[in-house]
Protein backbone atom coordinates (compact mmCIF):
# COMPACT_ATOMS: atom_id res chain seq x y z
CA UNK A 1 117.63 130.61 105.49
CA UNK A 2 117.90 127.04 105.55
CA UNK A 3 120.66 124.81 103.73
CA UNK A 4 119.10 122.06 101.78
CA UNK A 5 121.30 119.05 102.73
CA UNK A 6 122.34 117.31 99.22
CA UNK A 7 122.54 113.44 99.69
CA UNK A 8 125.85 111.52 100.01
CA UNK A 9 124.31 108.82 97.26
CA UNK A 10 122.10 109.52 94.42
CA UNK A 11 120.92 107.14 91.97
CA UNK A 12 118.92 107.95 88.83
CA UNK A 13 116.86 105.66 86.60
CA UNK A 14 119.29 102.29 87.09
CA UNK A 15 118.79 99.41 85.28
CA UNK A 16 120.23 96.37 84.38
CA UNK A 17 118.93 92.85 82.57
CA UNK A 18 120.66 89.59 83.16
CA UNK A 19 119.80 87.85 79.36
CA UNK A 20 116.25 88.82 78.91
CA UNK A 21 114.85 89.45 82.69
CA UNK A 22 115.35 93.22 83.47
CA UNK A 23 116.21 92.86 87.58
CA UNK A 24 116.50 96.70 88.26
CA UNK A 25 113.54 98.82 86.36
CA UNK A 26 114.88 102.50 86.35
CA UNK A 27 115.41 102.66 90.05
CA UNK A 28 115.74 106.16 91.72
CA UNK A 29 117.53 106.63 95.58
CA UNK A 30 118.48 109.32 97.25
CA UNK A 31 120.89 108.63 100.84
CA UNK A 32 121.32 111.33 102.88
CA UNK A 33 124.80 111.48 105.16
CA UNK A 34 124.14 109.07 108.67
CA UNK A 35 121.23 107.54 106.87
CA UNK A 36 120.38 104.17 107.51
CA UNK A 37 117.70 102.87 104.50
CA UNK A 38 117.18 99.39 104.82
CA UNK A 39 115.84 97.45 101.82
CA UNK A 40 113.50 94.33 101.54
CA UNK A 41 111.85 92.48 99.24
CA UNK A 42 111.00 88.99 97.84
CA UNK A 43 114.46 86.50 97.17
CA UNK A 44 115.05 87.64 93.57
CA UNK A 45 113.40 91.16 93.13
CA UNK A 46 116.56 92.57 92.76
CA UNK A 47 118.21 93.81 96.00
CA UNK A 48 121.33 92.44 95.96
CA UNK A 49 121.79 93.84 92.21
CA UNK A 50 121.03 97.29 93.18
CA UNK A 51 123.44 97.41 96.40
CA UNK A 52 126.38 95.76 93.91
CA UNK A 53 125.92 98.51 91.40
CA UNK A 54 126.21 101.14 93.64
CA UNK A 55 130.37 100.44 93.64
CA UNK A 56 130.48 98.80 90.20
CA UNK A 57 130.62 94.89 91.65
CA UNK A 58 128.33 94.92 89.14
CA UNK A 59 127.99 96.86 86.41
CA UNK A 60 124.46 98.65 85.07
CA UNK A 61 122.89 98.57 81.93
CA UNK A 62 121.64 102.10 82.10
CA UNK A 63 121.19 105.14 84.23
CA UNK A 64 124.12 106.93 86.91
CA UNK A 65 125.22 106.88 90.47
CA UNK A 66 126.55 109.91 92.45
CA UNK A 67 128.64 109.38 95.52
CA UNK A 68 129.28 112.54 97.51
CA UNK A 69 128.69 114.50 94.04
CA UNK A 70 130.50 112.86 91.91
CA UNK A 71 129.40 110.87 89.04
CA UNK A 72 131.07 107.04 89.61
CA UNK A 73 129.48 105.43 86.81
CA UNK A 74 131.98 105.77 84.29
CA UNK A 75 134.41 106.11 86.37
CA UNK A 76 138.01 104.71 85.20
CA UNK A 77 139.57 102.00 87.46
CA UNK A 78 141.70 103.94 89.28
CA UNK A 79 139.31 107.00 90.51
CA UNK A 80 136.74 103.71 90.95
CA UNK A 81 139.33 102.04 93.26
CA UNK A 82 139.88 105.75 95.31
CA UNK A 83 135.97 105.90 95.53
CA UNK A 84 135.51 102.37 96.60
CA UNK A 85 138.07 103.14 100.19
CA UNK A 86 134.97 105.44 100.87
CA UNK A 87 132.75 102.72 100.58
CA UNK A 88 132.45 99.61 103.02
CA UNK A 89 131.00 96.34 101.75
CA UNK A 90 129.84 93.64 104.01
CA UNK A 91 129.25 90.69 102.09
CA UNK A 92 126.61 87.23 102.62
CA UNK A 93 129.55 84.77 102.35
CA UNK A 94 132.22 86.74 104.37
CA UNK A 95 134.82 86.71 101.57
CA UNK A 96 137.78 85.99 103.94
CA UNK A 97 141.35 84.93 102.33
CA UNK A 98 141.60 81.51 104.23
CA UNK A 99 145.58 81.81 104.05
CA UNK A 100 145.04 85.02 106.25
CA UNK A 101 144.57 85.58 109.95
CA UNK A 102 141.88 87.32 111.03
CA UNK A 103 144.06 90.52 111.17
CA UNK A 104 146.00 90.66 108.02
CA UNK A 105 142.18 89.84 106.33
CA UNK A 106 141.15 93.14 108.26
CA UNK A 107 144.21 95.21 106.73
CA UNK A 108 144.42 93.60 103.56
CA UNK A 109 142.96 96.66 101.68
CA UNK A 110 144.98 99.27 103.72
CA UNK A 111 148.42 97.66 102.41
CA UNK A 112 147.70 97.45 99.56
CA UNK A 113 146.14 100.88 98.78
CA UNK A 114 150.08 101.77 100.50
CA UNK A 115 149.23 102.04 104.27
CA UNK A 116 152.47 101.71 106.28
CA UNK A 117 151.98 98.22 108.42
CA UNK A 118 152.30 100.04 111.96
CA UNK A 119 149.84 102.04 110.86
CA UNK A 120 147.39 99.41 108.96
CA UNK A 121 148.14 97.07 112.08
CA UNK A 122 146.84 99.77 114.51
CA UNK A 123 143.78 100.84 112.77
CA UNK A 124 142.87 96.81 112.08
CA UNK A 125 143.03 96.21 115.86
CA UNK A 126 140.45 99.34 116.66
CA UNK A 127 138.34 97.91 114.12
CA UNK A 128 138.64 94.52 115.75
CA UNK A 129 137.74 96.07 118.90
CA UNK A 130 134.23 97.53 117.69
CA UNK A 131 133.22 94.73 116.72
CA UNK A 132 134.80 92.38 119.81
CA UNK A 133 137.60 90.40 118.12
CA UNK A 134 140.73 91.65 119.04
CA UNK A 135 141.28 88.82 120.99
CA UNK A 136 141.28 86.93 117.49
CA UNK A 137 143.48 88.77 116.04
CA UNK A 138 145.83 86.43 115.14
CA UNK A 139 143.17 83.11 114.67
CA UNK A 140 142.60 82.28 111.21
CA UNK A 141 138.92 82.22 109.01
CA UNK A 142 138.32 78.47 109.66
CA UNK A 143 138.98 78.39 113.57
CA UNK A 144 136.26 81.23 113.91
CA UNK A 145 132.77 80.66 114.07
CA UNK A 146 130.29 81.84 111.03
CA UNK A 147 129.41 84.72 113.03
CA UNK A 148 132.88 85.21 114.02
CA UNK A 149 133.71 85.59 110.62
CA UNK A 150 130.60 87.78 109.62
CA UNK A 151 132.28 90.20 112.38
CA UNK A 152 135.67 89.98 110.88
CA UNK A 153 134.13 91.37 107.82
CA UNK A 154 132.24 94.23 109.14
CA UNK A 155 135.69 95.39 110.68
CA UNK A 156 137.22 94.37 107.38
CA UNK A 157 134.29 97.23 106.33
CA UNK A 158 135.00 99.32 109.53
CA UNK A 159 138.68 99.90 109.08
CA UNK A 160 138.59 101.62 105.80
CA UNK A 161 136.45 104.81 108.55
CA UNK A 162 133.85 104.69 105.28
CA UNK A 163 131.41 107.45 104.68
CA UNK A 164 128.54 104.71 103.06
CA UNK A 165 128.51 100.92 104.62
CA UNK A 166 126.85 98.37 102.43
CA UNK A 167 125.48 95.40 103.78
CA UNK A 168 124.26 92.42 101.47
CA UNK A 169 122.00 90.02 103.52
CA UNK A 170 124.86 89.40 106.33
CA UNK A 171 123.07 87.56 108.29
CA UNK A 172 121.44 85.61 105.25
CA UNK A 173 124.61 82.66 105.60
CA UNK A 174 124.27 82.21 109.29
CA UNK A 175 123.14 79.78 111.77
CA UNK A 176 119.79 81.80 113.36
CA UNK A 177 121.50 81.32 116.77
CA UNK A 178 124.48 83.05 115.42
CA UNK A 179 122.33 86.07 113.81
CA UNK A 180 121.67 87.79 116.79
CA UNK A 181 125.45 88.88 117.38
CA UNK A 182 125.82 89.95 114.03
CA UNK A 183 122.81 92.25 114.30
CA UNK A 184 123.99 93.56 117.53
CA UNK A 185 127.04 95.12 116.04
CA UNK A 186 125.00 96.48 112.97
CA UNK A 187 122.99 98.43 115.51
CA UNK A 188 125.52 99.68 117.39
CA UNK A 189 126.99 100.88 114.21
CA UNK A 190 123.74 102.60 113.38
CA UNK A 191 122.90 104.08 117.01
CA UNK A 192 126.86 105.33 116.62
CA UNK A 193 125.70 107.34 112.95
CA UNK A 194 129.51 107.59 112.00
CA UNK A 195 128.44 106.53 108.35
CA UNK A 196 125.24 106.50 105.86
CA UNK A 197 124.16 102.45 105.82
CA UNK A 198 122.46 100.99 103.32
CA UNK A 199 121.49 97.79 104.18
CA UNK A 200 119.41 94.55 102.43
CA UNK A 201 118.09 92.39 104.51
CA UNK A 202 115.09 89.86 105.74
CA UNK A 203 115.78 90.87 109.70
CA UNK A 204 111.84 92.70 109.91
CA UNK A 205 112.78 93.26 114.27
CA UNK A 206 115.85 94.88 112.84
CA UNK A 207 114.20 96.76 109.94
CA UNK A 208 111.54 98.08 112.69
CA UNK A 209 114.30 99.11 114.98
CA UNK A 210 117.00 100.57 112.84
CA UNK A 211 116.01 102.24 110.02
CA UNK A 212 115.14 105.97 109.15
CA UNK A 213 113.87 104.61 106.22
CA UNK A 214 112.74 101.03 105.09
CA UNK A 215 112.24 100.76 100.95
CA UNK A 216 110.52 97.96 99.69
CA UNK A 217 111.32 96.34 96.07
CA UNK A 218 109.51 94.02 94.23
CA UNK A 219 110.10 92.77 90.53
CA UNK A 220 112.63 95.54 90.05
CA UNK A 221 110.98 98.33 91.37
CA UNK A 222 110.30 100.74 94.47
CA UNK A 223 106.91 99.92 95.19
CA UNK A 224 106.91 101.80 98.62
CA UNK A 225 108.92 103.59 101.18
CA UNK A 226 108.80 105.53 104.45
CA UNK A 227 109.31 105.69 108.33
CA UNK A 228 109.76 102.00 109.70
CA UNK A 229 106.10 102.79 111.62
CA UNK A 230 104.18 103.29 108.41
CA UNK A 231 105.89 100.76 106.21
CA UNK A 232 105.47 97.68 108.91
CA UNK A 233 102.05 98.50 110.61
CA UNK A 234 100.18 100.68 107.71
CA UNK A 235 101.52 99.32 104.35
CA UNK A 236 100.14 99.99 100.95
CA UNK A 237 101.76 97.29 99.05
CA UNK A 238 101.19 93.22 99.15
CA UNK A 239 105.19 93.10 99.92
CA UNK A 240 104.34 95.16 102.66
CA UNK A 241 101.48 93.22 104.19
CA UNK A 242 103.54 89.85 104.04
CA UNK A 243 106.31 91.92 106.40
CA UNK A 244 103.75 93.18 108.68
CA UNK A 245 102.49 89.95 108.91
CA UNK A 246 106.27 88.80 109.92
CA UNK A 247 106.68 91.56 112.45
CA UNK A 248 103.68 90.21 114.39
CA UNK A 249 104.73 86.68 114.34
């Protein structure tokens, strides 16, 4: 007999309205564990709500988020803050402490959550390794490049050995010249499947090579979603046809 394999996040009927425009229309997502969804859609169609709710950044109106099996929506802050070490975060404007090198940024979360420095130390330099930094260990935010800094916070992500990584346009703040390093790690990351990703992003060549599954959002809503190959060569949605349209150019 075959085991049904429950997913690692499952969202039911989310919503939330910002004054009177409803962004997120009772959205519904299952994540299985090594996963990779990617998410597109129009600037403003509610992508970057949806991936902020999912660990409470922002809070929804209406509806409930599982994590592993257990219900996180209501959640009290402390059980929220245990939850969240399972969950990575990258971040469109990097979010680096400027007063911080590159390291202490990296193991910011491990002290303070009680890590022993030695320890904290040794796991920030691994993660500065994945990504190719360790030999910036000690450089601070504003001697690094944009993409520099983009990689400081994926190991700022990394170090934390999440079970769900997720990724808020991260290349959306950088030079194009500087995307293509940024994307390199990501799918390394996702080649490596050490952790469910759920990413938003405009990267189509990225999309197309990445994901298991792409979901497209417009207005709100899930208007379609499958394998990369049917989602960017046979869409059924207009938001579809504009990325297939991108993917050939």
């Amino acid at each position: 007999m075959s085991v049904v394999q429950q997913p690692l996040l499952k969202i039911e009927g989310l919503r939330k309205k910002y004054h009177q425009r409803e962004v997120l229309k009772g959205i519904d997502l299952n994540l299985f564990p090594d996963e990779t969804i990617i998410i597109m859609g129009p600037s403003g169609c509610g992508k970057s709500t949806l991936i902020r709710c999912i660990n409470r950044l922002t809070e929804p109106d209406a509806g409930r988020i599982f994590f592993d099996g257990e219900e996180i929506t209501r959640l009290p802050a402390p059980q929220l803050a245990a939850v969240r070490r399972k969950i990575g975060f990258v971040f469109q404007q990097f979010n680096l402490i400027r007063r911080l090198n590159v390291l202490e940024n990296v193991i910011f979360a491990l002290r303070l959550a009680g890590d022993p420095a030695e320890v904290a130390e040794e796991k920030g330099l691994a993660a500065l390794t994945r990504v190719g930094l360790r030999a910036r260990a000690l450089n601070y935010p504003e001697e690094l490049s944009g993409g520099e800094q983009q990689r400081v916070g994926i190991a700022r992500a990394l170090v934390l050995e999440p079970r769900l990584m997720l990724w808020d346009e991260p290349t959306a703040a950088l030079d194009p010249i500087l995307v293509g390093e940024v994307l390199e790690i990501m799918e390394d990351l996702v080649k490596r499947k050490d952790t469910a990703m759920l990413v938003v992003t405009h990267e189509v060549g990225f999309a197309y090579r990445a994901a298991d599954r792409i979901l497209l959002m417009d207005e709100g809503e899930i208007v379609e979603e499958g394998t990369p190959e049917t989602i960017l060569t046979t869409p059924r949605s207009k938001v579809g046809e504009k990325y297939k349209k991108l993917l050939k150019t």
